[in-house]
Every structure is written in structure tokens, then in C-alpha cells.
N, C-alpha and C. Protein backbone atom coordinates (compact mmCIF):
# COMPACT_ATOMS: atom_id res chain seq x y z
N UNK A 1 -31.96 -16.27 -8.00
CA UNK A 1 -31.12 -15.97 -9.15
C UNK A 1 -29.76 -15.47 -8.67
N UNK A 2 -28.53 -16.12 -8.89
CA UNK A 2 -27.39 -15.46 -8.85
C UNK A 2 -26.80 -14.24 -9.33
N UNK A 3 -26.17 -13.70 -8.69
CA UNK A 3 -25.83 -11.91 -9.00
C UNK A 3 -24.47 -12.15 -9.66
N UNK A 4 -24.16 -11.21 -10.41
CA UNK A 4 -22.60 -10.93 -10.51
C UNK A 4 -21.86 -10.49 -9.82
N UNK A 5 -20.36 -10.74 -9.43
CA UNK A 5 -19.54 -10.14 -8.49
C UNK A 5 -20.10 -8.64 -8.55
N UNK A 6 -20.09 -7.69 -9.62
CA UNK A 6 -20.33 -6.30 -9.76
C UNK A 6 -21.73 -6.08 -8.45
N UNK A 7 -22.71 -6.91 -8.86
CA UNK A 7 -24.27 -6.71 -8.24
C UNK A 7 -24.02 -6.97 -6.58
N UNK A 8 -23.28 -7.86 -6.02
CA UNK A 8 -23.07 -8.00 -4.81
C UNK A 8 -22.86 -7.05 -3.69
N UNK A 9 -22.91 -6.95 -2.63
CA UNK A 9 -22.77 -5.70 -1.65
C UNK A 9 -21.96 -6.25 -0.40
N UNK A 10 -20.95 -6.22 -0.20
CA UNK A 10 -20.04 -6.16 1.01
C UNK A 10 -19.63 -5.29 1.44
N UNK A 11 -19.57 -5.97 3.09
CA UNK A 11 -19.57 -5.10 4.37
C UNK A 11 -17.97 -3.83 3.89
N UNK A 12 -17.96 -3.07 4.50
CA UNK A 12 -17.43 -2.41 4.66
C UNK A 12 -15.50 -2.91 5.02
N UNK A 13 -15.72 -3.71 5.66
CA UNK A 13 -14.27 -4.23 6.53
C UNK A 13 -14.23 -5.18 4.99
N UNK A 14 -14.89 -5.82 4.55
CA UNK A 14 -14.47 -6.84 3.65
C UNK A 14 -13.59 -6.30 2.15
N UNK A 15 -14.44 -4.95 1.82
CA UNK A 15 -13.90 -4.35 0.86
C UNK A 15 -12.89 -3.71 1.21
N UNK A 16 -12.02 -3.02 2.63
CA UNK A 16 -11.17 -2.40 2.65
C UNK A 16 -10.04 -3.46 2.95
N UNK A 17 -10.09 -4.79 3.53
CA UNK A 17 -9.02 -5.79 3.67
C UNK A 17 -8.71 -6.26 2.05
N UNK A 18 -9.73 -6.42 0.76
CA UNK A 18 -9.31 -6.85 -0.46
C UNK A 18 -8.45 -5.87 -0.51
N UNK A 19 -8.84 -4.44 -0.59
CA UNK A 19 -7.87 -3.45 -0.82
C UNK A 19 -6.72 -3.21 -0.54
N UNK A 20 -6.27 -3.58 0.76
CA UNK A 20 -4.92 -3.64 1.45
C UNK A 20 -4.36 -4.86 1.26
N UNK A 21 -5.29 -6.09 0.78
CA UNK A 21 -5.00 -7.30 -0.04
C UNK A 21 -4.46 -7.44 -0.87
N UNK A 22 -4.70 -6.42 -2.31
CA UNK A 22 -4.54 -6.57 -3.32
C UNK A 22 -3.47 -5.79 -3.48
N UNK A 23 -3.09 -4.43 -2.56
CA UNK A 23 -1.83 -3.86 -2.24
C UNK A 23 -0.75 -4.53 -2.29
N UNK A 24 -0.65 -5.58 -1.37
CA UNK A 24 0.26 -6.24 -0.93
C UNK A 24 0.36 -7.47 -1.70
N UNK A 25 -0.14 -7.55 -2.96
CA UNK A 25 -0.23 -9.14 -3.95
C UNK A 25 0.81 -8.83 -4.39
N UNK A 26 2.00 -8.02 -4.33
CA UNK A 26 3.39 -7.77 -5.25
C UNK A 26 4.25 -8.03 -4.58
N UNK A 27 5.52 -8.89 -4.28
CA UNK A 27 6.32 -8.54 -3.81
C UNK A 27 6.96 -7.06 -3.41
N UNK A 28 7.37 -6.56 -4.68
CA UNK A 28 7.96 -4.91 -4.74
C UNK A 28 7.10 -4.44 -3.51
N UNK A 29 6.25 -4.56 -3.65
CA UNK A 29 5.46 -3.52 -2.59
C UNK A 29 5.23 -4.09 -1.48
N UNK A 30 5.43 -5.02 -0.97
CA UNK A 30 5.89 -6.04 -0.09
C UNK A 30 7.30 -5.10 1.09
N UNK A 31 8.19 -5.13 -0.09
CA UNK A 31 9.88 -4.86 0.17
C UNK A 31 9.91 -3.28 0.32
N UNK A 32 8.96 -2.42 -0.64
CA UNK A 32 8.61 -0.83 -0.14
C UNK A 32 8.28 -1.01 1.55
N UNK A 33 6.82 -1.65 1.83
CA UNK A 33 6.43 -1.44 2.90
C UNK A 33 7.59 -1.66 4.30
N UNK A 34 7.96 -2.71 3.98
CA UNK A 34 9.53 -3.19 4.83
C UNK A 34 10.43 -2.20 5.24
N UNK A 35 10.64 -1.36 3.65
CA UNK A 35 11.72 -0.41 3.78
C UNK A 35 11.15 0.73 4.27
N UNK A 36 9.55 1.18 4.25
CA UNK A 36 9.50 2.22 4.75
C UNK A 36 8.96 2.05 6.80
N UNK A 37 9.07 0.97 6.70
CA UNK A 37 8.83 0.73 8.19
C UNK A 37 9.22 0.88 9.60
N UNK A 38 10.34 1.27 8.35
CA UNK A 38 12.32 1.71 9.78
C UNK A 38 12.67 2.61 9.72
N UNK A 39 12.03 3.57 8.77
CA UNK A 39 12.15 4.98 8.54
C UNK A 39 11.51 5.41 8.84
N UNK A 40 11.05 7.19 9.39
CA UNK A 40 10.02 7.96 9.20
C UNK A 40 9.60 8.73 7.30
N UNK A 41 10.26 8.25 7.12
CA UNK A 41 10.20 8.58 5.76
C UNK A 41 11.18 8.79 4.94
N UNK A 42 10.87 8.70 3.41
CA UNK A 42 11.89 8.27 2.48
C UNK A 42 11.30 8.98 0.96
N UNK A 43 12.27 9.27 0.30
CA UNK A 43 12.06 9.98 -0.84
C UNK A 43 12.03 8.67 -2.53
N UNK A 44 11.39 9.28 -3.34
CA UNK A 44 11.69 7.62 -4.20
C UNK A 44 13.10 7.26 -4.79
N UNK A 45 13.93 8.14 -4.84
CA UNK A 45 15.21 8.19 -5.26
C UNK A 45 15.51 7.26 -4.19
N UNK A 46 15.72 6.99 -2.99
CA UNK A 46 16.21 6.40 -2.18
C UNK A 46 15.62 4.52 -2.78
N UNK A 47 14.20 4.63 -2.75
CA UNK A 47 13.67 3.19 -3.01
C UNK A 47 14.60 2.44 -3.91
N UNK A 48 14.88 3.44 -5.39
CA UNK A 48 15.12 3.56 -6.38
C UNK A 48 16.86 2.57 -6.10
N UNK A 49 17.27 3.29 -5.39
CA UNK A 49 18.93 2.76 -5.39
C UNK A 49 18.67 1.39 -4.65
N UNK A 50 17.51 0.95 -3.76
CA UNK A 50 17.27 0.12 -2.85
C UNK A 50 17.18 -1.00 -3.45
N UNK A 51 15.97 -0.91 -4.50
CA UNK A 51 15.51 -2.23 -5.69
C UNK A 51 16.05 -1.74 -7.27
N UNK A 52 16.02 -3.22 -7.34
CA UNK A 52 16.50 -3.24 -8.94
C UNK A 52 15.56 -3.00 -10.08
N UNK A 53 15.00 -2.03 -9.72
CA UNK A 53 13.75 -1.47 -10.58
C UNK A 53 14.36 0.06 -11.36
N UNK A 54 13.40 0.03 -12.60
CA UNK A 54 13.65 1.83 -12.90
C UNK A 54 12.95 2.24 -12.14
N UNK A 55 13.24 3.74 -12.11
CA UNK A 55 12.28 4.55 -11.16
C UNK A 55 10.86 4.95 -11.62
N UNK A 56 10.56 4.29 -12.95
CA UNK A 56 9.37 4.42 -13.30
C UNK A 56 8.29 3.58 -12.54
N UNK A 57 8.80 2.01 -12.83
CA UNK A 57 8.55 0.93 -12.27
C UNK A 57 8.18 0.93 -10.70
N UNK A 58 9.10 1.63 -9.81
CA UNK A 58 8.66 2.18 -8.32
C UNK A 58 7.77 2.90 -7.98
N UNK A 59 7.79 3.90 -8.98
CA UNK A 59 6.53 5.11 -8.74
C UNK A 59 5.42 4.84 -9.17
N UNK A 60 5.39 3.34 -9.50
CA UNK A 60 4.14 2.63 -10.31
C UNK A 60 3.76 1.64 -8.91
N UNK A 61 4.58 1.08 -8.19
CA UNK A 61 4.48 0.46 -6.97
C UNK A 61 3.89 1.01 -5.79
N UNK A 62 4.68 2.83 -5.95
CA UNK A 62 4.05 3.31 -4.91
C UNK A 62 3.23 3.96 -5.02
N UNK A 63 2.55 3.96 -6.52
CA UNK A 63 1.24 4.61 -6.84
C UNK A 63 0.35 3.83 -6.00
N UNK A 64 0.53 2.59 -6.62
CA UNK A 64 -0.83 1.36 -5.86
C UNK A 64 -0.76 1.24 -4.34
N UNK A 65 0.35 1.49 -3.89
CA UNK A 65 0.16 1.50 -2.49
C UNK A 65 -0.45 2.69 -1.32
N UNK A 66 -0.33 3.89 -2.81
CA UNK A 66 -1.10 4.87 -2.00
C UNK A 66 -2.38 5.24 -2.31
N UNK A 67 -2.31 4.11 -3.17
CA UNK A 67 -4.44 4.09 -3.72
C UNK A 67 -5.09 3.82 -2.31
N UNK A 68 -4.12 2.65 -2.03
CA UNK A 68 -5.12 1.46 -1.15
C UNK A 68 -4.94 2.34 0.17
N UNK A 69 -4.19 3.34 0.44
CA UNK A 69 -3.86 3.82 1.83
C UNK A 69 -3.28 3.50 2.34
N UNK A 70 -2.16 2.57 2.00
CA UNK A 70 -1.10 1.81 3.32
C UNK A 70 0.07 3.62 3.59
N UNK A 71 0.17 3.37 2.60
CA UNK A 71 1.44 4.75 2.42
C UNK A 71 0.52 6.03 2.38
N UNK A 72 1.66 7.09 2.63
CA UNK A 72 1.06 8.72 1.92
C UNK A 72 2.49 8.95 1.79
N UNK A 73 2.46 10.05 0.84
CA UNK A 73 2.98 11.20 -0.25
C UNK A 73 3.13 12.30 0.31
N UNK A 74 3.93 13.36 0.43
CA UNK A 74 4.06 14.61 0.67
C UNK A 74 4.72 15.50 -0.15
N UNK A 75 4.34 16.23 -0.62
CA UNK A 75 5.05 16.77 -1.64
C UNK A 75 5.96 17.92 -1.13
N UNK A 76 7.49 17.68 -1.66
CA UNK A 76 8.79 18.86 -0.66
C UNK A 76 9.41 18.91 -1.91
N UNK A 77 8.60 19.75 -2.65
CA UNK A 77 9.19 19.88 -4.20
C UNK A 77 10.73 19.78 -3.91
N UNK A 78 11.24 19.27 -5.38
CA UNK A 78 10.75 18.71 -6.24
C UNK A 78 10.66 17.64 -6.08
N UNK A 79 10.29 16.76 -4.90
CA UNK A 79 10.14 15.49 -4.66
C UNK A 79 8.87 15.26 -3.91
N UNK A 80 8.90 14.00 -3.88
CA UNK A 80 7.78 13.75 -2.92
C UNK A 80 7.75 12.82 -2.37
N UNK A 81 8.01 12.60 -0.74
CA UNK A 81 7.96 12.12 0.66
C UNK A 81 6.71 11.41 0.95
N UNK A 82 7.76 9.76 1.30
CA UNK A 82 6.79 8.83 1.51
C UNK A 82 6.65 8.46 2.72
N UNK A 83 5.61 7.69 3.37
CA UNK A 83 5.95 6.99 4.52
C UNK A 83 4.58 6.19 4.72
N UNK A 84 4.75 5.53 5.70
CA UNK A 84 3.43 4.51 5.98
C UNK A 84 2.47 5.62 6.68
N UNK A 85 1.13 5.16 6.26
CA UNK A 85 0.06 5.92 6.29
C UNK A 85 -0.43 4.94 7.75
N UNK A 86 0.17 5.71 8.91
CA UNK A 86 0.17 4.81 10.74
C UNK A 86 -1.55 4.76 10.93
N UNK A 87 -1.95 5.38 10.36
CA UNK A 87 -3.93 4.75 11.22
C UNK A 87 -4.17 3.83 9.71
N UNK A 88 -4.20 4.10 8.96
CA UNK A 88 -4.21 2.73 7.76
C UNK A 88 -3.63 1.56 8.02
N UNK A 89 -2.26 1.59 8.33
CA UNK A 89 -1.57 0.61 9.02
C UNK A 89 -2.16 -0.21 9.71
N UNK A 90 -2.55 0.27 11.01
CA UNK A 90 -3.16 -0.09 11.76
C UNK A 90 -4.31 -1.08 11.34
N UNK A 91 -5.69 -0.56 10.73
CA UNK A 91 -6.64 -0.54 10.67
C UNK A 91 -6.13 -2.12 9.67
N UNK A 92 -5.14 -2.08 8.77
CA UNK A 92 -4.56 -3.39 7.52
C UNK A 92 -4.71 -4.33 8.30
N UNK A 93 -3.84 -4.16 9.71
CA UNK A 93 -3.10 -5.02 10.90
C UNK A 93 -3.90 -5.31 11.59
N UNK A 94 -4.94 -5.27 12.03
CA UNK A 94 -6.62 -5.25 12.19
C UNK A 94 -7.01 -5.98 11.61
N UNK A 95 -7.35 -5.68 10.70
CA UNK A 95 -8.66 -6.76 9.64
C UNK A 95 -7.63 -7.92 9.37
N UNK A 96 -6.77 -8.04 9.03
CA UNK A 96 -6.01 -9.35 8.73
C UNK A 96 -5.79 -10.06 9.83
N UNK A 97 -5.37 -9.32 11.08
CA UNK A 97 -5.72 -10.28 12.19
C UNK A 97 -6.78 -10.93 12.60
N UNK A 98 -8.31 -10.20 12.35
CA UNK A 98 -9.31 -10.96 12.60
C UNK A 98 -9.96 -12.08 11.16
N UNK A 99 -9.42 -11.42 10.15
CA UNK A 99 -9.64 -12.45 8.88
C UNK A 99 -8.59 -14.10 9.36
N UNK A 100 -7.94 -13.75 10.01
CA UNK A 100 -6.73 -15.22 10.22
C UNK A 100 -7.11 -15.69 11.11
N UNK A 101 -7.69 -15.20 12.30
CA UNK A 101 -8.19 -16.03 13.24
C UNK A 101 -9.13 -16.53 12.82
């Protein structure tokens, strides 16, 4: 008998590459990750002047990107400090390399 996607059970690596998958299904967050790649870090006001987005719209980009773990957040009231999340990184840069081979 066939299961539903819900009923199914995947490995561990499979569910965290959809995740960093589905991160990266946006452009915007595409062009975040880019921009925060050359920096050690960046505040969203900065993103903000970067793309032609409101700043609602960004902080909605970099919500999802810090679900999945690519990025982290720091909070230096009244703002809060972004940057690539370097062992997540990694681990993205990993599984997609062995998913392509």
C-alpha cells in the first residue's frame, strides 16, 4: 500500500538538503546570501538600500533563511546582525555536492 508524502521517513541528510533547498528556491535570498558572503556581517537596513524591496519584504527573506540555518541573527539593539551561519554553510555545500555528483 502506498504512503503519503506526510507517512514517509527520510534519512536525515535528505531532509536537511530540501531545507537549504527550499531556502534558496527565491532569488531574493539567492542575492542576500551573495551579499552576505563578502561581509562578516550586515544589518537589514543595509540589505534594504541593496534590493528593491520594502524592508518588510527582506525581513520576510531573511526570516526563511534563518529557519533553514543558512544565516543567523544577532541582536545589537535596536537592530539585528546578520551573517552566514559558517558550519551550516558548510554542511549546504556538502550535501549539494554529493546530491550533484
Amino acid at each position: 500500500m502506498k504512503r503519503s508524502p506526510e507517512e514517509v521517513e527520510y534519512c536525515q541528510e535528505t531532509v536537511e538538503l530540501a531545507r537549504f533547498a527550499k531556502a534558496l528556491g527565491h532569488p531574493t535570498r539567492v542575492k542576500i546570501l551573495k551579499f552576505l558572503k563578502n561581509r562578516s556581517c550586515c544589518f537589514t537596513g543595509e540589505l534594504v538600500d541593496d534590493l528593491p524591496l520594502a524592508q518588510s519584504t527582506v525581513s520576510q527573506h531573511l526570516k526563511e533563511l534563518k529557519d533553514a540555518g543558512l544565516i543567523q541573527g544577532e541582536l545589537d539593539p535596536p537592530r539585528i546582525r546578520y551573517c552566514i551561519h559558517e558550519e551550516n554553510w558548510k554542511k549546504a555545500r556538502a550535501l549539494f555536492s554529493d546530491f550533484i555528483k
